[in-house]
Protein backbone atom coordinates (compact mmCIF):
# COMPACT_ATOMS: atom_id res chain seq x y z
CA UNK A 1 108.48 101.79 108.47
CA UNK A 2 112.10 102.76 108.42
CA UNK A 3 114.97 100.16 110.01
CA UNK A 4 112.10 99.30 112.78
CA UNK A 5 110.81 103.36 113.35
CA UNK A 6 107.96 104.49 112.09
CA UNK A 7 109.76 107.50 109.63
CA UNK A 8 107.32 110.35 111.12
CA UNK A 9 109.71 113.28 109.44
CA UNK A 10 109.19 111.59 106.05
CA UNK A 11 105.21 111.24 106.12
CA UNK A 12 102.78 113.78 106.61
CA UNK A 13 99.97 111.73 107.05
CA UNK A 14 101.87 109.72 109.91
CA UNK A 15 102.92 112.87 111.51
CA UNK A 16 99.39 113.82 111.63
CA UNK A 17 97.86 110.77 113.06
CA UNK A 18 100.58 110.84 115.88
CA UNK A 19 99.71 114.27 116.41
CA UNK A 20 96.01 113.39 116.87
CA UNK A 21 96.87 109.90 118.98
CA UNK A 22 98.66 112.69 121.12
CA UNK A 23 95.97 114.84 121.77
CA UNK A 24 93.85 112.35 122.66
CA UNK A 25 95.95 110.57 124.92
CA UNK A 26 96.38 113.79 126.82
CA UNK A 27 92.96 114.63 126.90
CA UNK A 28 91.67 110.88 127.94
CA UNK A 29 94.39 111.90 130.74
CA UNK A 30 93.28 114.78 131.72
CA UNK A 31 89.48 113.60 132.23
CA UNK A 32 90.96 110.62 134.38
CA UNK A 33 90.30 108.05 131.51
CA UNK A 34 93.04 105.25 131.17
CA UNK A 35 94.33 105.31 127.53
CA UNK A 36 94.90 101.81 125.83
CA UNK A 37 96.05 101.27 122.69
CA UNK A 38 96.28 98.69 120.19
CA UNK A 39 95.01 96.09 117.47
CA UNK A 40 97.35 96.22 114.85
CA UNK A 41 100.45 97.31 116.76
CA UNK A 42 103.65 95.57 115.75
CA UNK A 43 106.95 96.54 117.28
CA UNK A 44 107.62 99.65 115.53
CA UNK A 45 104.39 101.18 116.18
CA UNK A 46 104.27 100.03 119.85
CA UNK A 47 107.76 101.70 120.36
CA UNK A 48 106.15 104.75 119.11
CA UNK A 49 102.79 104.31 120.59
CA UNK A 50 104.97 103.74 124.32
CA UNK A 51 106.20 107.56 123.95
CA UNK A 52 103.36 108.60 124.98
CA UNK A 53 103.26 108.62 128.74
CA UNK A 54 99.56 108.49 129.40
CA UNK A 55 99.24 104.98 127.32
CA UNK A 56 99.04 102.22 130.41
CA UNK A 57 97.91 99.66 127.87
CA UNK A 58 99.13 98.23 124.45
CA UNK A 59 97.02 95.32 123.29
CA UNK A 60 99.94 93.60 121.33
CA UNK A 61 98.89 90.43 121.35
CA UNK A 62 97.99 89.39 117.10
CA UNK A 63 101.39 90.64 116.86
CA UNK A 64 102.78 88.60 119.34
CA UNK A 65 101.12 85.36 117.74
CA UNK A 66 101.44 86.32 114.52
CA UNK A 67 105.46 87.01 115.00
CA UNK A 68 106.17 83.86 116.91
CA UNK A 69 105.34 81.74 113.66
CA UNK A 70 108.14 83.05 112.26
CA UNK A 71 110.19 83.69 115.34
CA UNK A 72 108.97 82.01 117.74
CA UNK A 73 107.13 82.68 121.00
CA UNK A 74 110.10 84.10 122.97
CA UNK A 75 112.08 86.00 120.63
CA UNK A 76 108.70 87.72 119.60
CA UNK A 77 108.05 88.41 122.89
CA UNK A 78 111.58 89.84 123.94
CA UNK A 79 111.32 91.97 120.56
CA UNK A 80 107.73 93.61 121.84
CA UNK A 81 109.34 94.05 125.02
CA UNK A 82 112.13 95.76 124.21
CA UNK A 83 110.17 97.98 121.88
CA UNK A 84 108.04 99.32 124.27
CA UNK A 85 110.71 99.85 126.65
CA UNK A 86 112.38 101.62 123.99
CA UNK A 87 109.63 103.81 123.74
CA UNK A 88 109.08 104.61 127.42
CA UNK A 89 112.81 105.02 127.48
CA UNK A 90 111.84 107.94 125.22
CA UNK A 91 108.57 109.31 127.12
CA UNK A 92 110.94 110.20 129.93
């Protein structure tokens, strides 16, 4: 993770694993199957994850809980959220 972005130019192995999560997004899509995504998400993986326009679900939630001990509830929560929108900012 790189200042809250996963640093896809700088790992090969990410890159790849993107690259698959993308392919099967599309092809989930294109056989009418909703696409969810999650367990083990945190902020800078959702925001990635959220680029992808086929995702309609993120199961964020361990992160959520997990964040607001240190955070708290609502600052965890407006960090996810902005995140994601973030992402879908990017997904066009």
């Amino acid at each position: 993770v790189l200042h809250g972005e996963l640093a896809l130019g700088e790992n090969a192995r990410a890159e790849h694993e993107f690259a698959r999560l993308k392919a099967a997004a599309a092809l989930a899509f294109d056989r009418a199957i909703e696409c969810h995504a999650g367990h083990g998400l945190d902020d800078a993986t959702a925001r990635l994850i959220s680029t992808l326009p086929q995702e309609v679900e993120l199961n964020i939630g361990h992160f959520l809980v997990a964040e607001a001990i240190f955070v708290g509830l609502e600052a965890a929560i407006k960090k996810m959220r902005a995140a994601m929108d973030a992402g879908r900012a990017r997904a066009g």
